[in-house]
Protein backbone atom coordinates (compact mmCIF):
# COMPACT_ATOMS: atom_id res chain seq x y z
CA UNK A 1 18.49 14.57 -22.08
CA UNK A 2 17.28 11.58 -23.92
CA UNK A 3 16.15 12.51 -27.70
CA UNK A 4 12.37 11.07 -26.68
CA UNK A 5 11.74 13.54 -23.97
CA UNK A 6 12.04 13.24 -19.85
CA UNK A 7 11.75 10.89 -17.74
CA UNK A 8 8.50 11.32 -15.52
CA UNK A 9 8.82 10.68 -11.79
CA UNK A 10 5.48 10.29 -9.78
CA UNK A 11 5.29 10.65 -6.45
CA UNK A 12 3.04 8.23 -4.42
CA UNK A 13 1.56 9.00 -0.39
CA UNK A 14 -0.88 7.10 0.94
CA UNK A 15 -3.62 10.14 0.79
CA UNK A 16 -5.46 12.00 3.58
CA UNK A 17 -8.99 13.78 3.99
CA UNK A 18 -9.66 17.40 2.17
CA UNK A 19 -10.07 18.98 5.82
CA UNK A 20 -10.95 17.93 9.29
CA UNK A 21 -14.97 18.14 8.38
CA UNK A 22 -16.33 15.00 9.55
CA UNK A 23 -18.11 15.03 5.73
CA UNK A 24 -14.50 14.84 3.86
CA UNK A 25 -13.29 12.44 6.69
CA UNK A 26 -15.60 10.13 5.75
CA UNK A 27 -15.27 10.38 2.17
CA UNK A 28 -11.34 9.91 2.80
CA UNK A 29 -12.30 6.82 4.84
CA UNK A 30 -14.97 5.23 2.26
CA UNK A 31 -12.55 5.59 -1.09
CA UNK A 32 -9.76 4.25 1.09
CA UNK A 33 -11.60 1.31 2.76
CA UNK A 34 -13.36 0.49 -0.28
CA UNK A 35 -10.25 -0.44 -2.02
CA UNK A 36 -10.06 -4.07 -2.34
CA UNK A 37 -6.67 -4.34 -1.23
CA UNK A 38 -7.05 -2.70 1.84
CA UNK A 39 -10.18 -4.64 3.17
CA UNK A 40 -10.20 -8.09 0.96
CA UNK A 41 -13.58 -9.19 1.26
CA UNK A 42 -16.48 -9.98 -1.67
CA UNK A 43 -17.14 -6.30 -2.70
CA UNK A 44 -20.85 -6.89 -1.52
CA UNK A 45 -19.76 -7.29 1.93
CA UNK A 46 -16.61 -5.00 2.13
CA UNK A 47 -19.65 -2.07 0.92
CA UNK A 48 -22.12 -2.84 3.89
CA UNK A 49 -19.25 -3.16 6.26
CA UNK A 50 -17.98 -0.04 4.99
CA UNK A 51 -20.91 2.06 4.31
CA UNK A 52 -22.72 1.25 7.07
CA UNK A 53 -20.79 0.52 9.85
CA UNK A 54 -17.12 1.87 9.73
CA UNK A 55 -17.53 5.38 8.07
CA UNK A 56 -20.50 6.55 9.84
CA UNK A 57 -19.29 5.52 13.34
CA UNK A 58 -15.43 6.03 12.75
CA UNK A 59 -15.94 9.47 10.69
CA UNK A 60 -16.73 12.09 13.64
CA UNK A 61 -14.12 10.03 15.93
CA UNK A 62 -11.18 10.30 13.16
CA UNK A 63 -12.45 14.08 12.03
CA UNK A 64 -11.19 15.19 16.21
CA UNK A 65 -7.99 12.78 15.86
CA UNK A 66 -7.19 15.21 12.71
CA UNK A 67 -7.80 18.22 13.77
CA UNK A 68 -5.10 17.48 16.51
CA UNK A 69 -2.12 17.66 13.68
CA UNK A 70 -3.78 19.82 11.31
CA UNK A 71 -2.14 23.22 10.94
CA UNK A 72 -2.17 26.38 8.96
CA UNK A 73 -0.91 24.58 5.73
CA UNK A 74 -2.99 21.99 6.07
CA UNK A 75 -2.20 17.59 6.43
CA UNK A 76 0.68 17.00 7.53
CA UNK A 77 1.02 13.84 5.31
CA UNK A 78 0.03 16.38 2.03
CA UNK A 79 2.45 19.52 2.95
CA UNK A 80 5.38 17.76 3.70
CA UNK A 81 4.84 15.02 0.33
CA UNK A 82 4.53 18.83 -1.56
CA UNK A 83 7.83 20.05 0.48
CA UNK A 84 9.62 16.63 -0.84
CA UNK A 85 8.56 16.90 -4.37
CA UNK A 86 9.62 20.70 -4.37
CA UNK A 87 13.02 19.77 -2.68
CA UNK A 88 13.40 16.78 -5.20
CA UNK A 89 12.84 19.07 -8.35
CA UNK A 90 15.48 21.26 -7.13
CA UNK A 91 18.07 18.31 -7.21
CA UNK A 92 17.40 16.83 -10.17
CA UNK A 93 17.85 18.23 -14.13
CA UNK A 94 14.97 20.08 -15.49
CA UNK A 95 15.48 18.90 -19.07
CA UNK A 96 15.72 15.79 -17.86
CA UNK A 97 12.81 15.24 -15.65
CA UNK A 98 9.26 16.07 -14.56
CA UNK A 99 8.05 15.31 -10.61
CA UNK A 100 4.66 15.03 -9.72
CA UNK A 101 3.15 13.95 -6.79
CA UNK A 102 -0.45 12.12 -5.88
CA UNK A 103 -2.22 10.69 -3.56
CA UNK A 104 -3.67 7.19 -2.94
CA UNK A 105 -7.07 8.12 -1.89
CA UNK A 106 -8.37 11.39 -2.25
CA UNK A 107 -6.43 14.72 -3.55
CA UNK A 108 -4.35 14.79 -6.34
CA UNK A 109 -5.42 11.62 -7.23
CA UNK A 110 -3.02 9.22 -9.41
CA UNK A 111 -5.04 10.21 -12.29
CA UNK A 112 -4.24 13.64 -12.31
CA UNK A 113 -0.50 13.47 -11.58
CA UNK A 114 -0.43 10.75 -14.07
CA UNK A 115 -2.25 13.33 -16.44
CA UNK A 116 0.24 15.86 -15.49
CA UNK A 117 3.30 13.66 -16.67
CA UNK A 118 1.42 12.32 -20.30
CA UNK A 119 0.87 16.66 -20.63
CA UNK A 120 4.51 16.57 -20.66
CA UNK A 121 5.51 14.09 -22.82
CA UNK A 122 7.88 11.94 -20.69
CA UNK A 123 8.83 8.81 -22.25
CA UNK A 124 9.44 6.90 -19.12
CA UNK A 125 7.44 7.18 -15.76
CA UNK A 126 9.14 5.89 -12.63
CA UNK A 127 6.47 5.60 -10.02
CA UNK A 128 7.93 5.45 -6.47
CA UNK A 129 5.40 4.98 -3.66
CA UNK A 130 6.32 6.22 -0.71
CA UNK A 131 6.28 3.10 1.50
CA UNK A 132 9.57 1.75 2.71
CA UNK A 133 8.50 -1.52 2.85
CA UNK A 134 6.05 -3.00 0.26
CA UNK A 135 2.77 -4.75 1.03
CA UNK A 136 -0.17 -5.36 -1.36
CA UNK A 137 -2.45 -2.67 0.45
CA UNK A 138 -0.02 0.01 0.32
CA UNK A 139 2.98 -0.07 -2.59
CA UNK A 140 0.48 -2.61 -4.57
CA UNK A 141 -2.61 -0.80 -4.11
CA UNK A 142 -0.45 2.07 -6.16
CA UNK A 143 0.98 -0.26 -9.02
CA UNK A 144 -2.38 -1.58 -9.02
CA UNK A 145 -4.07 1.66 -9.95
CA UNK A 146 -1.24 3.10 -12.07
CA UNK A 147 -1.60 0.05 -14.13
CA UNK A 148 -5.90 0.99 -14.24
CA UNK A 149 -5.05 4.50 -15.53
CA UNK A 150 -2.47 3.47 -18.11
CA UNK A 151 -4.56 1.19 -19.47
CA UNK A 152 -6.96 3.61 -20.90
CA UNK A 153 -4.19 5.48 -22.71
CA UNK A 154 -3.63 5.22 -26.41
CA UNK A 155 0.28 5.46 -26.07
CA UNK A 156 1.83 4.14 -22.54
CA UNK A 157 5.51 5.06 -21.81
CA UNK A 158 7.74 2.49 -19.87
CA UNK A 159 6.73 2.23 -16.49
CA UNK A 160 8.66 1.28 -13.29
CA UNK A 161 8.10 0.91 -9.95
CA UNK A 162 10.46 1.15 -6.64
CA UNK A 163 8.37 -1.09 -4.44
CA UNK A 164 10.50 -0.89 -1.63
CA UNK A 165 13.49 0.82 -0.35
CA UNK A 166 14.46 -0.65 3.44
CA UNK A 167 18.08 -1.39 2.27
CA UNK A 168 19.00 1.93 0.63
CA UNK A 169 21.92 3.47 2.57
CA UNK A 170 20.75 6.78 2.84
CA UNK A 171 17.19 5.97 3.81
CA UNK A 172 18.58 4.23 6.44
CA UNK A 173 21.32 7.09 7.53
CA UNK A 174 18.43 9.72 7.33
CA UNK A 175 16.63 7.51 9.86
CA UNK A 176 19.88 7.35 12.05
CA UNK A 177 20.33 11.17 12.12
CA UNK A 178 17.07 11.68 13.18
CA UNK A 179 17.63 9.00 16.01
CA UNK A 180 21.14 10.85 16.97
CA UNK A 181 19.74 13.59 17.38
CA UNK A 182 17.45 12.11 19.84
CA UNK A 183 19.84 9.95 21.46
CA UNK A 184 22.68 12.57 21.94
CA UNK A 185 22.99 13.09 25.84
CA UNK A 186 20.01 10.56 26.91
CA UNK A 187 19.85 7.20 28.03
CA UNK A 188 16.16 5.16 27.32
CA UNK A 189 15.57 2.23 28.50
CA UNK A 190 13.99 0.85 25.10
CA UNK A 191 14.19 1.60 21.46
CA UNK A 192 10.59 1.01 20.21
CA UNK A 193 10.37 0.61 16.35
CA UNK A 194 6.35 0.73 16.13
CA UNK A 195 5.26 -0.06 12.32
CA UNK A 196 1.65 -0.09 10.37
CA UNK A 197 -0.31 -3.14 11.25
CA UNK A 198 -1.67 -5.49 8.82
CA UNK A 199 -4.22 -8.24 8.78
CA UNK A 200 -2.03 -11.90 8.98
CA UNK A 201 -4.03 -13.02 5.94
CA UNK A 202 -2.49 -10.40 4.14
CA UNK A 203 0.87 -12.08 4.95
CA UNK A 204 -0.23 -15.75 4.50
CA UNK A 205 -1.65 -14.76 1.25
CA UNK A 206 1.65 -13.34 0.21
CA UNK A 207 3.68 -16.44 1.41
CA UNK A 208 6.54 -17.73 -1.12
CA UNK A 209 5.74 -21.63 -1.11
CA UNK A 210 4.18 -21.57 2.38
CA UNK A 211 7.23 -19.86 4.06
CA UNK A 212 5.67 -17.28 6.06
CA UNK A 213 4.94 -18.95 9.62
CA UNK A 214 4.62 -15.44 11.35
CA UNK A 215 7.30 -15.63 13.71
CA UNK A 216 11.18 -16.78 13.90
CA UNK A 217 10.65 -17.03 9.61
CA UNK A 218 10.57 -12.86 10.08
CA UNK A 219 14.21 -12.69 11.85
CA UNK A 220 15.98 -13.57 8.57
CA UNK A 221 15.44 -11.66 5.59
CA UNK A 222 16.01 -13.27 1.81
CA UNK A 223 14.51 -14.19 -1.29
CA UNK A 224 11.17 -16.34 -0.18
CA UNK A 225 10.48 -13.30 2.34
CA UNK A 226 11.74 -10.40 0.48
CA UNK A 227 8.14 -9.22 -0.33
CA UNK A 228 6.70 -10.57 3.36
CA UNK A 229 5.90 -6.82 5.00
CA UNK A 230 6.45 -8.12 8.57
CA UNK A 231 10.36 -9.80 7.70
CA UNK A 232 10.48 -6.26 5.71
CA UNK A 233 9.94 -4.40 9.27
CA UNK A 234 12.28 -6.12 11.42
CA UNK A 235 15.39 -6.15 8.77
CA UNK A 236 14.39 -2.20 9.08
CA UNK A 237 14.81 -2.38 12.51
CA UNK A 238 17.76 -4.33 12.18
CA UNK A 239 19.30 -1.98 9.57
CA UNK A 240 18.65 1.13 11.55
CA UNK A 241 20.03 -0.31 14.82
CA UNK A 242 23.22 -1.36 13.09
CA UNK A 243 24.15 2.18 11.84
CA UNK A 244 23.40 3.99 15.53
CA UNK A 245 25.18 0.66 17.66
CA UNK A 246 21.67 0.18 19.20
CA UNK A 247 22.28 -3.15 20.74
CA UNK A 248 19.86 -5.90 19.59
CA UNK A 249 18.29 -6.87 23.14
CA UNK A 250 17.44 -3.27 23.64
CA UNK A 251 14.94 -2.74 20.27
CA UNK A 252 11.75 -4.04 20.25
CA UNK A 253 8.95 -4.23 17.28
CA UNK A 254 5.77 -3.62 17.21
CA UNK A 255 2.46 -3.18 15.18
CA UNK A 256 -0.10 -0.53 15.37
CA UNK A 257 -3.16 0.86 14.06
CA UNK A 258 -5.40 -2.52 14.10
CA UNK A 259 -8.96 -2.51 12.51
CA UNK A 260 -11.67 -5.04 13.21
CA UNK A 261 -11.34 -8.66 14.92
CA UNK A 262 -9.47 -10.19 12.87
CA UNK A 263 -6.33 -11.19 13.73
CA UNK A 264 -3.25 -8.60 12.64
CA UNK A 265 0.51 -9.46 12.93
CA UNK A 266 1.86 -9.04 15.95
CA UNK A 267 3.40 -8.18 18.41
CA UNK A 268 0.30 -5.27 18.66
CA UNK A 269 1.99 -1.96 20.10
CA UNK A 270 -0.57 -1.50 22.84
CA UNK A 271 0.55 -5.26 24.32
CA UNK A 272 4.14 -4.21 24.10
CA UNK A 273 3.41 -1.16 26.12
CA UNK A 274 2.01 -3.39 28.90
CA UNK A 275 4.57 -5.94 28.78
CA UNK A 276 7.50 -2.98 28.76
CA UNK A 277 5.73 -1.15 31.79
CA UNK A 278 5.29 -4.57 33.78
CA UNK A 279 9.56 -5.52 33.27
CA UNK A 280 9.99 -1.93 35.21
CA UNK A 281 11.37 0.17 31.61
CA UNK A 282 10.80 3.84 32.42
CA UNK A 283 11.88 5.50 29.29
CA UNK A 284 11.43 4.89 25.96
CA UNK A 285 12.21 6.18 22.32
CA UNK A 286 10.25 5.35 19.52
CA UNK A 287 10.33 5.17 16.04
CA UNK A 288 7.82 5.20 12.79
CA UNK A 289 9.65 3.77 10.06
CA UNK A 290 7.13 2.51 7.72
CA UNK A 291 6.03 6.31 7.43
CA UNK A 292 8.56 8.70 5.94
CA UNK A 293 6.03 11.96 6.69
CA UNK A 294 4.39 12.91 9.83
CA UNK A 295 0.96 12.11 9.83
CA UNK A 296 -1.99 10.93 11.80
CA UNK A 297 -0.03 7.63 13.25
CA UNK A 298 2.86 9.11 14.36
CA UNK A 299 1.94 12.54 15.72
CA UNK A 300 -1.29 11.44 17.26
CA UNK A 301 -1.20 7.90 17.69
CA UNK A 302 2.46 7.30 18.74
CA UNK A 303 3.43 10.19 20.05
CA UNK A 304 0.12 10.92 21.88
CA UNK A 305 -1.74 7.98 22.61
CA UNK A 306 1.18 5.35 23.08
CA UNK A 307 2.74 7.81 25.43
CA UNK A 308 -0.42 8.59 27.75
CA UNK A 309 -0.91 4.79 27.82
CA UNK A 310 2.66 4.41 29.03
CA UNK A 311 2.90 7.37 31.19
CA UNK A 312 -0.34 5.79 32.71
CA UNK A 313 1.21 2.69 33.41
CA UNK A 314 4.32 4.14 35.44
CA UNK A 315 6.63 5.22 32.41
CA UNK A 316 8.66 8.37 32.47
CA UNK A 317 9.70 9.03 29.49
CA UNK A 318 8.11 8.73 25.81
CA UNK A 319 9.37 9.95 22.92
CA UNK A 320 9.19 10.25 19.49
CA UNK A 321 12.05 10.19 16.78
CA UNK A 322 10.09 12.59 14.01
CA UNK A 323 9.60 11.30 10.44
CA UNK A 324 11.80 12.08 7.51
CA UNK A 325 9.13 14.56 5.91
CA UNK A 326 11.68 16.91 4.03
CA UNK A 327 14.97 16.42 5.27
CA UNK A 328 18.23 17.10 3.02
CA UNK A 329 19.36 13.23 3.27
CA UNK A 330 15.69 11.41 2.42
CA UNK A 331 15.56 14.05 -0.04
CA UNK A 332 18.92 12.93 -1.56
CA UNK A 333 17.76 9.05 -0.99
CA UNK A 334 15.11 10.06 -3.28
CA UNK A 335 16.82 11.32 -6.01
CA UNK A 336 19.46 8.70 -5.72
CA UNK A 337 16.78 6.07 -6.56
CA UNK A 338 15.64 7.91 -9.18
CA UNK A 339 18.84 8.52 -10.91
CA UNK A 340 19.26 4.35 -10.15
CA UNK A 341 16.33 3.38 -11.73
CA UNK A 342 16.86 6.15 -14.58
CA UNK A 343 20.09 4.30 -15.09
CA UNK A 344 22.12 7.03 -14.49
CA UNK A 345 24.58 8.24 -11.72
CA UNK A 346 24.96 11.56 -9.41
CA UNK A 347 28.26 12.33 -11.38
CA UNK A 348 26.29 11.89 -15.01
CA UNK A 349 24.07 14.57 -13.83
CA UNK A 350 26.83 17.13 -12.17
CA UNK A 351 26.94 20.01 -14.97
CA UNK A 352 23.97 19.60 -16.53
């Protein structure tokens, strides 16, 4: 233990509503839209569009989507982020650390696990959101309002961020046991890795000296793209077909979840459902890695919705590799990133 106190370690998920009530669905929606980095238009604008359009009309339609997945404990997305924060304290030295855990948007906020640290009197906080690979409305929508909250406070430990995590080994060999498991005594045709979408301006505006052409730029993965989310997705994809000998004709990436008309960066997964069903592919295994808990996207959209769309079309088989959620090696990939950015090693800590 460090003579001026413990390090703090703050959990980050994106957030999700307080229940499936169409009245917290849309207050979930309106804090989360509303954020500037989510929907980057003059505030004016992003308000009316929010306000006035998308909550009201997308509220009672999201509200049924949720009560699909919800369950006796509650969100998905909340109970398993509380499962890995109760599985993370157990690994790491009490008189060395203090976990919390918040949400984005909604409950706990940032604020309050933030609070919950300062109560403690850590004198370092290493914030880790929970987004394997970084992009301004996810992992810098968090720094963004850590940085807000701090600001207010009369004394501010050091602060740290893991903004993204695609190339840690045991991220990536949690991911491969889960698709092992899946694999072990089937054949698919097609190893779908379906991640978030994201408006291309989002991209463009990220672009290291104009880089970022949204295409071939993606398939190599280095210092002017480290930060591009969509190069970030396929090296995933890459990394996780690598460790399970998936060859590299056989995967295929994809983006989900578009919002609006604007243009998103492709290819959408809806498209590559069509395409896939029209070359004859009858089964197919997918994967969620830019989500490391179950949640709304992967148990209703991906496993649900993609599926009927392809069973529709003349698939067979659809299926889903499940998130990480709790599981004993993403739990150990969490702590291992802590302990790295804590400076320390798993052997300083055996004994303790």
């Amino acid at each position: 233990m460090t003579k001026t106190g413990k390090t703090g370690v703050l959990l980050v998920n994106l957030g999700t509503p307080d229940s499936t009530a169409t009245g917290d669905v849309r207050k979930y929606l309106r804090e989360f839209l509303m954020d500037g980095r989510v929907i980057d238009i003059p505030v004016v604008f992003r308000w009316m569009l929010i306000n006035l359009i998308i909550a009201p009309f997308r509220a009672p339609k999201s509200a049924h989507e949720y009560r699909k997945l919800w369950t006796d404990r509650g969100s998905p997305l909340l109970f398993h982020t509380v499962d890995l924060k109760d599985r993370l304290i157990e690994k790491l030295d009490p008189k060395q650390y203090k976990v919390a855990f918040a949400m984005r948007y909604q409950t706990p906020s940032i604020e309050a696990g933030l609070e919950e640290l300062r109560k403690a009197h850590v004198s370092k906080i290493i914030v880790l959101p929970l987004f394997p690979q970084y992009a301004s409305a996810s992992t810098g929508s968090v720094q963004d309002k850590v940085m807000e909250i701090v600001r207010g406070w009369q004394i501010i430990p050091d602060i740290s961020f893991i903004s993204n995590f695609i190339e840690q080994p045991l991220f990536l060999e949690a991911w491969a046991e889960r698709g092992r498991a899946m694999l072990e005594g089937k054949e698919y045709d097609k190893i779908l890795f379906s991640y978030h979408g994201l408006p291309e301006r989002h991209i463009l505006k990220g672009s290291v000296d104009g880089y970022c052409q949204l295409g071939a730029c993606c398939n190599k993965y280095g210092a002017k793209n480290h930060y591009c989310y969509r190069a970030q997705c396929f090296k995933t994809t890459r990394l996780i077909c690598e460790k399970l000998g998936i060859p590299e004709d056989k995967a295929v990436n994809c983006f989900q979840s578009r919002l609006g008309n604007d243009p998103w960066v492709k290819p959408y997964t809806d498209d590559v459902i069509d395409d896939l069903t029209k070359q004859g592919v009858k089964k197919v295994l997918a994967f969620s890695p830019a989500f490391v808990a179950d949640c709304l996207e992967t148990t209703v959209e991906v496993a649900e919705e993609y599926r009927d769309k392809f069973m529709e079309k003349g698939g067979e088989e659809w299926d889903l590799v499940p998130s990480l959620n709790s599981e004993n090696t993403w739990v150990e990939c969490v702590k291992e990133m802590v302990l790295e950015q804590s400076g320390m090693t798993s052997r300083e800590t055996i004994n303790h």
